[in-house]
N, C-alpha and C. Protein backbone atom coordinates (compact mmCIF):
# COMPACT_ATOMS: atom_id res chain seq x y z
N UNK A 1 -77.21 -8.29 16.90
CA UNK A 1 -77.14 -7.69 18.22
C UNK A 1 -78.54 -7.32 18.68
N UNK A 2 -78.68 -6.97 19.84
CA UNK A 2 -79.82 -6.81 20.67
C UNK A 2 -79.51 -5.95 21.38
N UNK A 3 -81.06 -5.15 21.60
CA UNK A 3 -80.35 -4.47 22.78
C UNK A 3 -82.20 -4.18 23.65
N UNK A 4 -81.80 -4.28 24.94
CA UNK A 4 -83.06 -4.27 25.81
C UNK A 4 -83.35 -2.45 26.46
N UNK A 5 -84.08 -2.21 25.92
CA UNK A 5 -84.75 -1.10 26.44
C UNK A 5 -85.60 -1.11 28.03
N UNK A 6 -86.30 0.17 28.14
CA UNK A 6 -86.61 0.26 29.72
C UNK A 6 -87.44 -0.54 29.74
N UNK A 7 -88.77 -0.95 28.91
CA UNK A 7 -89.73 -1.88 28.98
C UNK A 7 -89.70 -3.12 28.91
N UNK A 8 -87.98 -3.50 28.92
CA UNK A 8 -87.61 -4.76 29.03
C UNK A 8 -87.85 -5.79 27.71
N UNK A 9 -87.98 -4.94 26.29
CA UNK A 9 -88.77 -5.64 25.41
C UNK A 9 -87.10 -5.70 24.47
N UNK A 10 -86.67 -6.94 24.09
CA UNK A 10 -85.38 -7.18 23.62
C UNK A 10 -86.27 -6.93 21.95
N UNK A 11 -84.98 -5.81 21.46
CA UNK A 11 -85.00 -5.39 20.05
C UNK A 11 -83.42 -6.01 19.29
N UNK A 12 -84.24 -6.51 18.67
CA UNK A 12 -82.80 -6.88 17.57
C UNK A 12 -82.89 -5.95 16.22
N UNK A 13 -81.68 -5.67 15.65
CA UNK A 13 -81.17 -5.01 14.43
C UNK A 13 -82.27 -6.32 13.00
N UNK A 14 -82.45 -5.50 12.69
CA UNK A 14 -83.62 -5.79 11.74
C UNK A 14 -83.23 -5.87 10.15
N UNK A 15 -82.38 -4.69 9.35
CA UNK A 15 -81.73 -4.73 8.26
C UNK A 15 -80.72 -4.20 8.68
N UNK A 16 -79.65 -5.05 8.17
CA UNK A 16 -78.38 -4.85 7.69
C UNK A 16 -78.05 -3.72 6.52
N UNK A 17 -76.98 -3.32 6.90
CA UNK A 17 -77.00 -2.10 5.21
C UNK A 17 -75.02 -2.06 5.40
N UNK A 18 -74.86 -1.97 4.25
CA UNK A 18 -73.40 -1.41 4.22
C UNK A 18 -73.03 -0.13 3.51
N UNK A 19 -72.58 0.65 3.88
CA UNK A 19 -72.52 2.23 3.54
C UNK A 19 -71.39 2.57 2.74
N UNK A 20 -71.25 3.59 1.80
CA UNK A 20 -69.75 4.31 1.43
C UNK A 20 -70.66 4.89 0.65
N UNK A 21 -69.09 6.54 1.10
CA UNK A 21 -69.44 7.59 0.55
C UNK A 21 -68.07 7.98 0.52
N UNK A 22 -68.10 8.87 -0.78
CA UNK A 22 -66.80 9.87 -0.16
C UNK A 22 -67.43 11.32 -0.28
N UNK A 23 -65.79 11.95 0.66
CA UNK A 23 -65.97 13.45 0.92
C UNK A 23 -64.68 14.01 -0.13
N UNK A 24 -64.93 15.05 -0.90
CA UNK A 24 -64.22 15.58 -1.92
C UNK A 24 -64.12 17.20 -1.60
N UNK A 25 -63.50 17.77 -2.22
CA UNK A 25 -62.58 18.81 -2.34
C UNK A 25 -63.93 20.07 -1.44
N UNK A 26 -65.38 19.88 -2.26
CA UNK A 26 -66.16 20.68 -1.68
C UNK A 26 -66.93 20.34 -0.42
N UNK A 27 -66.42 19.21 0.25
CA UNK A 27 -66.86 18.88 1.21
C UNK A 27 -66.40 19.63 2.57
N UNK A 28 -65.60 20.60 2.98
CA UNK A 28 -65.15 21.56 3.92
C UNK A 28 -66.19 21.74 4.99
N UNK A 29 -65.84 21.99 6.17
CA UNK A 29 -66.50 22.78 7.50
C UNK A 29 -65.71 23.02 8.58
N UNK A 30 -66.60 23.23 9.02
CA UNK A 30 -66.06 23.80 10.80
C UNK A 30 -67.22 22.78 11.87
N UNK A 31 -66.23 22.30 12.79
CA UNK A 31 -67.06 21.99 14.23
C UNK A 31 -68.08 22.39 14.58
N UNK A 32 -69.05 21.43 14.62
CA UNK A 32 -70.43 22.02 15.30
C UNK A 32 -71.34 22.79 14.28
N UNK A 33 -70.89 22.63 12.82
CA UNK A 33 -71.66 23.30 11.93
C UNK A 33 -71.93 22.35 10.85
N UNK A 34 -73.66 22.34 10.16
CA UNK A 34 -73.45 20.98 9.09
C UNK A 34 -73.24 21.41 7.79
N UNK A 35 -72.93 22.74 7.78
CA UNK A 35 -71.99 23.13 6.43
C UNK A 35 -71.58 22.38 5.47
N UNK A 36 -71.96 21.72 4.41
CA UNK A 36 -71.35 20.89 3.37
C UNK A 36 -70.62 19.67 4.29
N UNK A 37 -71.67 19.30 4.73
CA UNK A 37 -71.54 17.93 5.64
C UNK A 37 -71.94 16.46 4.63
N UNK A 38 -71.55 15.77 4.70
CA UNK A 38 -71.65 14.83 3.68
C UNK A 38 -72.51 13.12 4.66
N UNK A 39 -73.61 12.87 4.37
CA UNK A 39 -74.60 11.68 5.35
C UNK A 39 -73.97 10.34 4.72
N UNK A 40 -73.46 10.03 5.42
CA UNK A 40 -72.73 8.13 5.96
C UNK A 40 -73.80 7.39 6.18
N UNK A 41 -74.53 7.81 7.05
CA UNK A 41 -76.02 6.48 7.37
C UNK A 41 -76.68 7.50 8.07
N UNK A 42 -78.28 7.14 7.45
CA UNK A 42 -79.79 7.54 7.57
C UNK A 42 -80.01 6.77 8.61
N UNK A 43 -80.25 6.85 9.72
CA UNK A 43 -81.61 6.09 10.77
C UNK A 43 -82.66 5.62 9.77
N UNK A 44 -83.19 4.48 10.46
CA UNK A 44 -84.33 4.31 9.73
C UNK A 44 -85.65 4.48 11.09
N UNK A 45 -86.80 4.27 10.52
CA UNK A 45 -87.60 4.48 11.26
C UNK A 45 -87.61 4.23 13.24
N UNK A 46 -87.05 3.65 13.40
CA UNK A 46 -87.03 2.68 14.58
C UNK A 46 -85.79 3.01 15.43
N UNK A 47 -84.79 3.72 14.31
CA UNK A 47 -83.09 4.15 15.14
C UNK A 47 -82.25 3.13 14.20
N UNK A 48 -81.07 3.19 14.64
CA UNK A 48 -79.77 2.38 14.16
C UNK A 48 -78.65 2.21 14.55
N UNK A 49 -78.06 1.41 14.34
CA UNK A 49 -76.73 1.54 14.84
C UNK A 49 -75.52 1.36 14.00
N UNK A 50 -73.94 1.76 14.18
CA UNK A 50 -73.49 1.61 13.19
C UNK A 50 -72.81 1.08 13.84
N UNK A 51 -71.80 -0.21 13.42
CA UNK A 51 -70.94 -1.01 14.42
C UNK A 51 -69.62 -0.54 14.09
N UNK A 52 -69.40 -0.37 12.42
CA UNK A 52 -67.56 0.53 12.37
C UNK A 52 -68.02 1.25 11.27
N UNK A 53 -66.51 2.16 11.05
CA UNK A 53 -66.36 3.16 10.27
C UNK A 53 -64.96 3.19 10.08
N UNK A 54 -64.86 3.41 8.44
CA UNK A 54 -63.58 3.55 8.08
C UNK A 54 -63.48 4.34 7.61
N UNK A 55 -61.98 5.21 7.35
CA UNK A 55 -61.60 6.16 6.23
C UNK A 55 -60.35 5.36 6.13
N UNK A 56 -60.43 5.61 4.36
CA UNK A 56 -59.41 5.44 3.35
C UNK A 56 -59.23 7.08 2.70
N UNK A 57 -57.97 7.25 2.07
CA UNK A 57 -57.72 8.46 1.23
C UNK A 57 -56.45 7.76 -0.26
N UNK A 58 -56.69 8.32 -0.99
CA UNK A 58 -55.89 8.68 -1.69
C UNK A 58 -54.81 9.88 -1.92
N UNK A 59 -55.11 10.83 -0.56
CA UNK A 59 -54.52 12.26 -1.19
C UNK A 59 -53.31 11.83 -0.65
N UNK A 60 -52.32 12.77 -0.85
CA UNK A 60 -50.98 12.73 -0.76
C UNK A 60 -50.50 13.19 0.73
N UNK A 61 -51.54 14.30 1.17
CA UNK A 61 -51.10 14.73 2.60
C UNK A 61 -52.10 14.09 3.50
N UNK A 62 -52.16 14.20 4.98
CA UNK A 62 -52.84 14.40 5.97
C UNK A 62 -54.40 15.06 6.08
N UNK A 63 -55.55 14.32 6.13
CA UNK A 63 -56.80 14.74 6.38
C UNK A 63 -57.00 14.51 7.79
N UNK A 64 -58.15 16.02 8.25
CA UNK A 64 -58.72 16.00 9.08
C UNK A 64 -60.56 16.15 9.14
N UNK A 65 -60.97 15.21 9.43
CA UNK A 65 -62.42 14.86 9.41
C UNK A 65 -62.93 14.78 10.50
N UNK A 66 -64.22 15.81 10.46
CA UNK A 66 -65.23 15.89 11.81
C UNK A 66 -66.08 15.30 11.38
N UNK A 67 -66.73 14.08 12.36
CA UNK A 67 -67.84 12.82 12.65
C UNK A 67 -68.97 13.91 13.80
N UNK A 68 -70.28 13.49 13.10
CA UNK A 68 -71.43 14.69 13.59
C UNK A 68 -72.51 13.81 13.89
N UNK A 69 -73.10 13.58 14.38
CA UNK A 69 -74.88 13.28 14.24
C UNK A 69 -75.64 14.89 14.36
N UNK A 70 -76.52 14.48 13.15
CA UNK A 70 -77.46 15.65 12.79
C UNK A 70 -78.82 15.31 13.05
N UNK A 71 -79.43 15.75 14.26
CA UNK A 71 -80.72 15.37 14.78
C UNK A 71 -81.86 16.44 14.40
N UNK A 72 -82.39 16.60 13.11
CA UNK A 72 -83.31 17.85 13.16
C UNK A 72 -82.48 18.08 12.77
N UNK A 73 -82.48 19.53 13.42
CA UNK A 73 -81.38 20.81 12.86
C UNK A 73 -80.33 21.02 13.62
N UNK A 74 -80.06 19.92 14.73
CA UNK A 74 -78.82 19.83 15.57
C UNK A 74 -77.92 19.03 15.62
N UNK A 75 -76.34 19.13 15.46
CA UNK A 75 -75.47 18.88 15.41
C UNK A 75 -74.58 18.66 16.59
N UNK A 76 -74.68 17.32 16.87
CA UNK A 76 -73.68 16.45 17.98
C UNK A 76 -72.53 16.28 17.47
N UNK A 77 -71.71 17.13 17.90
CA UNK A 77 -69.84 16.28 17.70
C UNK A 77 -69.72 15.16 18.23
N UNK A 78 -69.19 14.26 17.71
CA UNK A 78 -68.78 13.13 17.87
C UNK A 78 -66.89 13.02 18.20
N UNK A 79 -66.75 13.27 16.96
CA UNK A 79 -65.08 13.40 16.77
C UNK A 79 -64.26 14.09 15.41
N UNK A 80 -63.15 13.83 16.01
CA UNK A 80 -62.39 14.37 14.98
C UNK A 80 -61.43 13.53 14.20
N UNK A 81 -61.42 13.08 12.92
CA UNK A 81 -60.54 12.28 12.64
C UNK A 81 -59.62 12.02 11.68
N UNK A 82 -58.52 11.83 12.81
CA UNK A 82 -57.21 12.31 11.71
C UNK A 82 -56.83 10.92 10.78
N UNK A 83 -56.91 11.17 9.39
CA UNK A 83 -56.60 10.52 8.32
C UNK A 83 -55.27 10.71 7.49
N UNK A 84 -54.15 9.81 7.69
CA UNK A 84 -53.15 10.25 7.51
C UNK A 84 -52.78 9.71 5.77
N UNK A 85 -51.92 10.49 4.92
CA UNK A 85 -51.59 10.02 3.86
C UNK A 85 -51.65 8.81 3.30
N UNK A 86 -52.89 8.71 2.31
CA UNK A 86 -52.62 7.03 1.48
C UNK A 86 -53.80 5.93 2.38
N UNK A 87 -54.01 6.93 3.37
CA UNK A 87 -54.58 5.36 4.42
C UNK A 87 -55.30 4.62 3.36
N UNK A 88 -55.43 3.47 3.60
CA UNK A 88 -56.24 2.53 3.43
C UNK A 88 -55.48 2.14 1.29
N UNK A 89 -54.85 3.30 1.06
CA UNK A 89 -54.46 2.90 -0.10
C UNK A 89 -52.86 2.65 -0.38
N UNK A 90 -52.24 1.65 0.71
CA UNK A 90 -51.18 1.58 0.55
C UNK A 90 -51.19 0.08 1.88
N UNK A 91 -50.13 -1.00 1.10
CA UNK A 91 -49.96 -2.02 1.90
C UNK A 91 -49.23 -1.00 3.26
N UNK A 92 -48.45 -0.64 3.37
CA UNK A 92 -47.87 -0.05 4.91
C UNK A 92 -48.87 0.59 5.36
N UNK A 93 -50.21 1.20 4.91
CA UNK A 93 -50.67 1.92 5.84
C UNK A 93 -52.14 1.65 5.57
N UNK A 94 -53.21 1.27 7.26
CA UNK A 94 -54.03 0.49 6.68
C UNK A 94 -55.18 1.45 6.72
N UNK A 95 -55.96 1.13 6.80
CA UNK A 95 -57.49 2.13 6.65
C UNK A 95 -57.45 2.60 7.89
N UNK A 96 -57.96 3.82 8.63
CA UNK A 96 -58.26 4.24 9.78
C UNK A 96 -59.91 3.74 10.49
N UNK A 97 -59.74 3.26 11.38
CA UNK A 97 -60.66 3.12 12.51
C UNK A 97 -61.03 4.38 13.28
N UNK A 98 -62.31 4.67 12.56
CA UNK A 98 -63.00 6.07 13.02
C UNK A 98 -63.16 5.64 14.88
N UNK A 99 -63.71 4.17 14.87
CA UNK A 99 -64.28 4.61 16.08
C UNK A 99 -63.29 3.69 17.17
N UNK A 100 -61.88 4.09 16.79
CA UNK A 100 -60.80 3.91 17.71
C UNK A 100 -60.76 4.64 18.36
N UNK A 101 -60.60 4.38 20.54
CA UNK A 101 -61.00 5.85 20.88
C UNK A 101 -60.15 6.96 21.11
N UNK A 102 -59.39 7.15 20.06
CA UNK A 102 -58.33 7.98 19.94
C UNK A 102 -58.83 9.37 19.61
N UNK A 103 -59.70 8.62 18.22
CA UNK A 103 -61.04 9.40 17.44
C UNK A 103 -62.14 9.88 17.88
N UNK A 104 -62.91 9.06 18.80
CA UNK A 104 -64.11 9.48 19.40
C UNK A 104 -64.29 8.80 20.68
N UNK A 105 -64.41 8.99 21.46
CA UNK A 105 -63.75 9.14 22.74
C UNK A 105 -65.24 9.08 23.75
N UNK A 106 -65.58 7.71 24.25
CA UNK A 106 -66.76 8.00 24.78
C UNK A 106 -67.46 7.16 24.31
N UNK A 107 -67.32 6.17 22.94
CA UNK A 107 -68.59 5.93 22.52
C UNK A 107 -68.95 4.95 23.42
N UNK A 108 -70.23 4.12 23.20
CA UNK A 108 -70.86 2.84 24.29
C UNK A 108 -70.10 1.77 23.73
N UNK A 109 -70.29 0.31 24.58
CA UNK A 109 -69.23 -0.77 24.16
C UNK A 109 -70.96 -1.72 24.24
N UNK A 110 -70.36 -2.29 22.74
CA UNK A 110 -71.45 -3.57 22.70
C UNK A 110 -70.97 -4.81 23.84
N UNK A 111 -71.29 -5.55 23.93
CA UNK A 111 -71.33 -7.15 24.45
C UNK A 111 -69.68 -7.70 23.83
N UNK A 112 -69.37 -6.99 22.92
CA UNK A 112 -68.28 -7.82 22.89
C UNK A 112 -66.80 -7.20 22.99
N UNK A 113 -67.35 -5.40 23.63
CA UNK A 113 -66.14 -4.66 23.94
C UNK A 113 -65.66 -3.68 22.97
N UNK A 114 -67.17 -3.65 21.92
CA UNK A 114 -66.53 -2.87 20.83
C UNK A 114 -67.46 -1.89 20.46
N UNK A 115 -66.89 -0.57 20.03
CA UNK A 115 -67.77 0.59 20.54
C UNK A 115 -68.37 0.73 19.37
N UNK A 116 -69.74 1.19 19.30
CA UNK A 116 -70.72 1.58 18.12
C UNK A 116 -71.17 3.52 18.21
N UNK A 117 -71.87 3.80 17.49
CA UNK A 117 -72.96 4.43 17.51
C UNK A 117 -74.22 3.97 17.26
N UNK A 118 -74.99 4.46 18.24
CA UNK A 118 -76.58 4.43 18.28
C UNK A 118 -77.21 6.13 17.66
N UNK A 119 -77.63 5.54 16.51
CA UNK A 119 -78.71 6.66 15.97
C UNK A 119 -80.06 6.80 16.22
N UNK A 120 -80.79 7.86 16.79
CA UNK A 120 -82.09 8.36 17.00
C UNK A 120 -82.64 8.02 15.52
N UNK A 121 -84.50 7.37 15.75
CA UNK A 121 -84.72 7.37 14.52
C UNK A 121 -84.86 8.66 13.38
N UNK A 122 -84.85 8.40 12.37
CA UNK A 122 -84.08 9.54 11.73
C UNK A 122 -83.08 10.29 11.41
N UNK A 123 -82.60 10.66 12.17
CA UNK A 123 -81.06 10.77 12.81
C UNK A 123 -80.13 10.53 11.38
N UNK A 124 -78.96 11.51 11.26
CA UNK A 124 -78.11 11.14 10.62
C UNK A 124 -76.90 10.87 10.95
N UNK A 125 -76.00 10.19 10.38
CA UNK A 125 -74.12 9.94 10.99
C UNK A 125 -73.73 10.42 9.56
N UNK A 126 -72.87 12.01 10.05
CA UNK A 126 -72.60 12.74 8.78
C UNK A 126 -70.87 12.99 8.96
N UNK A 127 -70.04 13.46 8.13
CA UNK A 127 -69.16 13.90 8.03
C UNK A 127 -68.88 15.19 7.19
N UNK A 128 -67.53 15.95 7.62
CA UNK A 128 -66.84 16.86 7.12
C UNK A 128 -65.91 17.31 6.79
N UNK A 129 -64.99 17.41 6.03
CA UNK A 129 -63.53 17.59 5.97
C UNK A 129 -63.13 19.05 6.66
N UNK A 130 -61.95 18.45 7.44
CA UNK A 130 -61.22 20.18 8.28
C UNK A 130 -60.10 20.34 7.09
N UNK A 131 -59.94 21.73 6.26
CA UNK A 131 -58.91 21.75 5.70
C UNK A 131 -58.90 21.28 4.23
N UNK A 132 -57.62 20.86 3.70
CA UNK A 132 -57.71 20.53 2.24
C UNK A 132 -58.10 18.93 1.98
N UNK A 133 -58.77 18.66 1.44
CA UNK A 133 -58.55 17.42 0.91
C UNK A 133 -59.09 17.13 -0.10
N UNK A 134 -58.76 15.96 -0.84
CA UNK A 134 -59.45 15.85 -2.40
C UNK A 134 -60.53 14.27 -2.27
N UNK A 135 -59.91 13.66 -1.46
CA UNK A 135 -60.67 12.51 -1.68
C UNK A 135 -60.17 11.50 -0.55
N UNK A 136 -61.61 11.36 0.67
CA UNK A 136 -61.50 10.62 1.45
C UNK A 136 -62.77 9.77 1.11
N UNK A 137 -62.99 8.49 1.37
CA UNK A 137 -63.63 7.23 1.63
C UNK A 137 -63.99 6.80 2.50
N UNK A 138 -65.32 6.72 2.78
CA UNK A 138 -65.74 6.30 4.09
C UNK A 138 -66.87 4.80 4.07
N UNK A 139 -66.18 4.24 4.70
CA UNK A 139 -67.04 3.09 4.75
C UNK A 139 -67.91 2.40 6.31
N UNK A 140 -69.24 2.49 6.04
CA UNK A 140 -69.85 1.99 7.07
C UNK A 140 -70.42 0.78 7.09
N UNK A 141 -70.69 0.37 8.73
CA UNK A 141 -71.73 -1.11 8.43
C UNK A 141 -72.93 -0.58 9.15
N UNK A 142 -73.80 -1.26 9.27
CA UNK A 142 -74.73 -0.93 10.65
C UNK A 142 -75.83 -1.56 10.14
N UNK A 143 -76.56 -1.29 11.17
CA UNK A 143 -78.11 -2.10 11.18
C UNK A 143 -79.79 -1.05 11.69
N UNK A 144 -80.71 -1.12 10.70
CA UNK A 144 -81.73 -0.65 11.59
C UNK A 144 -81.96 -1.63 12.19
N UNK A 145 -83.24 -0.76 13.24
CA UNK A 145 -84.08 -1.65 13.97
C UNK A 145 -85.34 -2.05 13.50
């Protein structure tokens, strides 16, 4: 992908990276706070972008997960996302699409209708668990510049 800035100078995604992390039992917060926030993808020098995001769980009940960018010492809500029993670990129920806009609501649409995040360089794309959970999975793609 590409994308043209004000100076008209076309930047393409430079490295590829594929991400996973999980968030576990001590991973807890609150909205708008990076409290035991757990980093999905680093910006690299230049910015980044992430094209999807998944959560899988194993736990038995219902997770709720807040999606943040942490700029500095500031914290952008993104979304909130509800992860329902088993996702991603059960043929009936498949992985959740973080950036379905059910979840995050707003994001930009690439060229082919499908929404990303754009990270400031440096910049982080972090998460948090709302509530109990033991073990969610998060999987990213994205690209620096």
């Amino acid at each position: 992908m590409s994308t043209l800035y004000a100076n008209n100078i076309l930047t393409f995604d430079n490295i590829a990276h594929n991400k996973g992390v999980l968030l576990a039992s001590a991973n807890k917060g609150n909205l708008g706070s990076d409290t035991n926030g757990v980093v999905i993808y680093t910006a690299g020098t230049y910015g980044s972008r992430v094209y999807s995001l998944f959560f899988s769980t194993s736990d038995n009940t219902d997770d709720n997960i807040y999606l943040y960018i942490l700029n500095g010492s500031t914290v952008y809500p993104i979304g909130n996302i509800h992860v329902p029993a088993n996702s991603g670990n059960s043929a009936s129920i498949l992985p959740v699409n973080a950036f379905d806009p059910s979840n995050c609501p707003g994001l930009p649409l690439n060229d082919t209708g499908k929404p990303y995040i754009e990270l400031a360089p440096n910049s982080a794309l972090k998460a948090v668990g709302n509530g109990s959970l033991t073990a969610v999975y998060v999987s990213a793609v994205g690209a620096d510049f």
